[in-house]
Protein backbone atom coordinates (compact mmCIF):
# COMPACT_ATOMS: atom_id res chain seq x y z
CA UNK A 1 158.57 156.41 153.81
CA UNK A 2 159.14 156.83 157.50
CA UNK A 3 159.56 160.85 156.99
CA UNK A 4 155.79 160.94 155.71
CA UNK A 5 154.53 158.91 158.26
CA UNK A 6 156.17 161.87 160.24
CA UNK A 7 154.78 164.72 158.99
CA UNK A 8 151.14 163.17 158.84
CA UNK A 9 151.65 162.44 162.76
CA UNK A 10 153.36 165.97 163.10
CA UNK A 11 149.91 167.43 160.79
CA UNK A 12 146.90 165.04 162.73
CA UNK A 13 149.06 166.78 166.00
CA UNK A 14 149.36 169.81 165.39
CA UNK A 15 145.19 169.77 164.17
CA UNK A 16 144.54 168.29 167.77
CA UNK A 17 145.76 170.59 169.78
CA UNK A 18 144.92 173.88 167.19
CA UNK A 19 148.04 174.91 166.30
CA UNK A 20 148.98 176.44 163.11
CA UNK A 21 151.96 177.55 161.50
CA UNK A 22 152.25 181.26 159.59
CA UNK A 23 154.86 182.56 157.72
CA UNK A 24 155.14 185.38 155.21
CA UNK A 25 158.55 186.87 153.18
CA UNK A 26 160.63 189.89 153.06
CA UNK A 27 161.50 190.05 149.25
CA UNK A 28 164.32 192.31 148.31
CA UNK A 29 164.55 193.55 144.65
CA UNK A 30 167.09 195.91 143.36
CA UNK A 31 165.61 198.16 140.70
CA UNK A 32 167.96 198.79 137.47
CA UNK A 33 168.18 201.28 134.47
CA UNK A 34 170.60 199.70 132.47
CA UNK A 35 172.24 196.22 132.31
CA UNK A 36 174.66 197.12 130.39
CA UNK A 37 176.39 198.18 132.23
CA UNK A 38 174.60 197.02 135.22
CA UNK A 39 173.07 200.69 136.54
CA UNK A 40 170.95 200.92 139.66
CA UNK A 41 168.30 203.77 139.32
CA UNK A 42 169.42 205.36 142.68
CA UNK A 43 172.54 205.60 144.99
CA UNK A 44 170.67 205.73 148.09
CA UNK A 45 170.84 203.61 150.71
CA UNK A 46 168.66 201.84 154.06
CA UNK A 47 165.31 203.70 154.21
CA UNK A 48 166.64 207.03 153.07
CA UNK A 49 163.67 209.25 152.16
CA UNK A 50 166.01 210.46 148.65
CA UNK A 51 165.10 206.64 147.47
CA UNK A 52 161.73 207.15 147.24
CA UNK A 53 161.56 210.90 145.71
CA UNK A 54 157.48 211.92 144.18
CA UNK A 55 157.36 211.26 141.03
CA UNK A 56 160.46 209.41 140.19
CA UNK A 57 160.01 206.46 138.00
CA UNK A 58 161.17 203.67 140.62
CA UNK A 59 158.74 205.40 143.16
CA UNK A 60 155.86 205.50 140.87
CA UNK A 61 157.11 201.91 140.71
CA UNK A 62 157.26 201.11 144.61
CA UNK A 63 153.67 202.47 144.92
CA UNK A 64 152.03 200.64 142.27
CA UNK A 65 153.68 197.60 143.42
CA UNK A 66 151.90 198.10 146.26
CA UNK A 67 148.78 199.20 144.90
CA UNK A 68 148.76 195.62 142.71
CA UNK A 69 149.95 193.39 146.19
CA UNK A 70 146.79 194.11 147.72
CA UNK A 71 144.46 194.21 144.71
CA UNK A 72 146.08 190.52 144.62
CA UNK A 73 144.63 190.45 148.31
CA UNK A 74 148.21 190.04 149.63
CA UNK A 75 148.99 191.58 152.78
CA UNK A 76 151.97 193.96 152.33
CA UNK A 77 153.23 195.07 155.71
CA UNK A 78 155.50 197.64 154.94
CA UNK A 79 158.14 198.31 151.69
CA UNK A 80 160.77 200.76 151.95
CA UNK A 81 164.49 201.50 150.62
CA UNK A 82 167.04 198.62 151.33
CA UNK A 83 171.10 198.95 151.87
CA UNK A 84 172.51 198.58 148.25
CA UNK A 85 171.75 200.92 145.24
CA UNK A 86 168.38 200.70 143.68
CA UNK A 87 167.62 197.90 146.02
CA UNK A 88 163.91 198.05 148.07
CA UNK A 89 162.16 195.62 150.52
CA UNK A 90 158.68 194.11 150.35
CA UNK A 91 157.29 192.44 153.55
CA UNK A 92 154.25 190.49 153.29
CA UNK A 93 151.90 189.34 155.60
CA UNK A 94 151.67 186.02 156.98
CA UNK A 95 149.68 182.83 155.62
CA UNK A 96 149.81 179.36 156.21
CA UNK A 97 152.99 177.91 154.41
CA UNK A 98 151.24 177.08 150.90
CA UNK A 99 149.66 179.67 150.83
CA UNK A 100 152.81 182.29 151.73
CA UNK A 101 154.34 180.35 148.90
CA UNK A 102 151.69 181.39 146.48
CA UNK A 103 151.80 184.89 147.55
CA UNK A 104 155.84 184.77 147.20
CA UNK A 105 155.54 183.59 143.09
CA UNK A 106 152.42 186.42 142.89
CA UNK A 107 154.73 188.87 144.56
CA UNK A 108 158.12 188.60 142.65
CA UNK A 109 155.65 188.02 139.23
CA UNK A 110 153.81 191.73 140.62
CA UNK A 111 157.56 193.35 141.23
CA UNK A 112 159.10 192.44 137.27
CA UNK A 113 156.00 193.30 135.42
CA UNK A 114 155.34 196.71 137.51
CA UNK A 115 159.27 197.62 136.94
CA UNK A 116 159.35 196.83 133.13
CA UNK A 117 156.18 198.87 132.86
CA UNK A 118 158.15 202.11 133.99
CA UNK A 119 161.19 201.08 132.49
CA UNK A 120 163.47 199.28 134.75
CA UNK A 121 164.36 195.54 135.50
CA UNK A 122 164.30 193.57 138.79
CA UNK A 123 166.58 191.88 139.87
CA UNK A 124 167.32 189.52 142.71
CA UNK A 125 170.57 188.65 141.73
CA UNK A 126 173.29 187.99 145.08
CA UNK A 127 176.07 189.93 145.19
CA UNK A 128 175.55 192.45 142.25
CA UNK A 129 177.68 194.95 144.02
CA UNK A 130 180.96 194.15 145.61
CA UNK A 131 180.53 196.65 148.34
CA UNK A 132 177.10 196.29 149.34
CA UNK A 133 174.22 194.26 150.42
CA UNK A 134 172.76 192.13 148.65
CA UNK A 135 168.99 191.16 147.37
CA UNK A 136 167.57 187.97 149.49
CA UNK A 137 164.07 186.48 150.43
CA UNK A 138 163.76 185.80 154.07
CA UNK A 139 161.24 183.96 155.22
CA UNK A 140 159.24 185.21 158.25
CA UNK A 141 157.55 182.47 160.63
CA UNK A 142 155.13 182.45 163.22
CA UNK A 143 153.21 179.60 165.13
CA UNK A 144 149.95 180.32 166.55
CA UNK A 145 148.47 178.26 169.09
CA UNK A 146 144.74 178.54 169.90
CA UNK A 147 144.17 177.68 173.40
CA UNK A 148 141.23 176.81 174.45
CA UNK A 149 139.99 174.94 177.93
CA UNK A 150 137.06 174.07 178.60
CA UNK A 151 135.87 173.72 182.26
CA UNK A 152 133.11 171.30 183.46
């Protein structure tokens, strides 16, 4: 019980003195053609331009991805091609903590639906490739403080 006691201290604090935490997430996907045999749709690798090729299925992809993340009124910083094969970043803005959360589910629900739709799968499987890197979700936190004095 002690631990919420804490938090609502650490909350009624933090509201005091205006501070506010903001966090948003780097989601990496990699994009696939087959899994069976597990196939990414490119050999590229860290933002190489050749990942990312007009009019290329997983590009046509990428973009509408992006197109649906802020018609979903989510912030997307930047995307681009990530170290393993098929495999691209999504960085989203930040939120307050709930709220990132929400955006993460809308985000990764955004990224399977878009790839099925031009025939592909998502994954974020660790360690599909032996020699590579692998997909993660990092978490990206910030914590603002408003300061404000006021003089007599």
């Amino acid at each position: 019980m002690s631990s919420l006691v804490d938090r609502l201290d650490c909350r009624n604090a933090l509201s005091e003195h205006e501070i506010t935490f903001m966090m948003g997430f780097e989601t990496e996907v990699i994009f696939l053609s087959s899994v069976s045999p597990v196939t990414p749709v490119h050999e590229y690798s860290w933002s190489e331009t050749s990942a990312m090729l007009a009019g290329r299925p997983e590009t046509l992809a990428v973009r509408e991805i992006a197109d649906a993340l802020e018609a979903a009124g989510i912030v997307l910083e930047m995307y681009h091609a990530e170290g393993a094969p098929g495999q691209y970043e999504f960085v989203t803005g930040a939120l307050p903590p709930l709220e990132a959360c929400d955006a993460l589910v809308c985000t990764r629900e955004i990224i399977l639906n878009v790839c099925s739709k031009h025939g592909s799968k998502a994954t974020m499987t660790p360690r599909l490739f032996k020699k590579t890197g692998e997909p993660g979700l990092s978490p990206r936190d910030a914590i603002r403080v408003d300061w404000s004095v006021e003089w007599a």
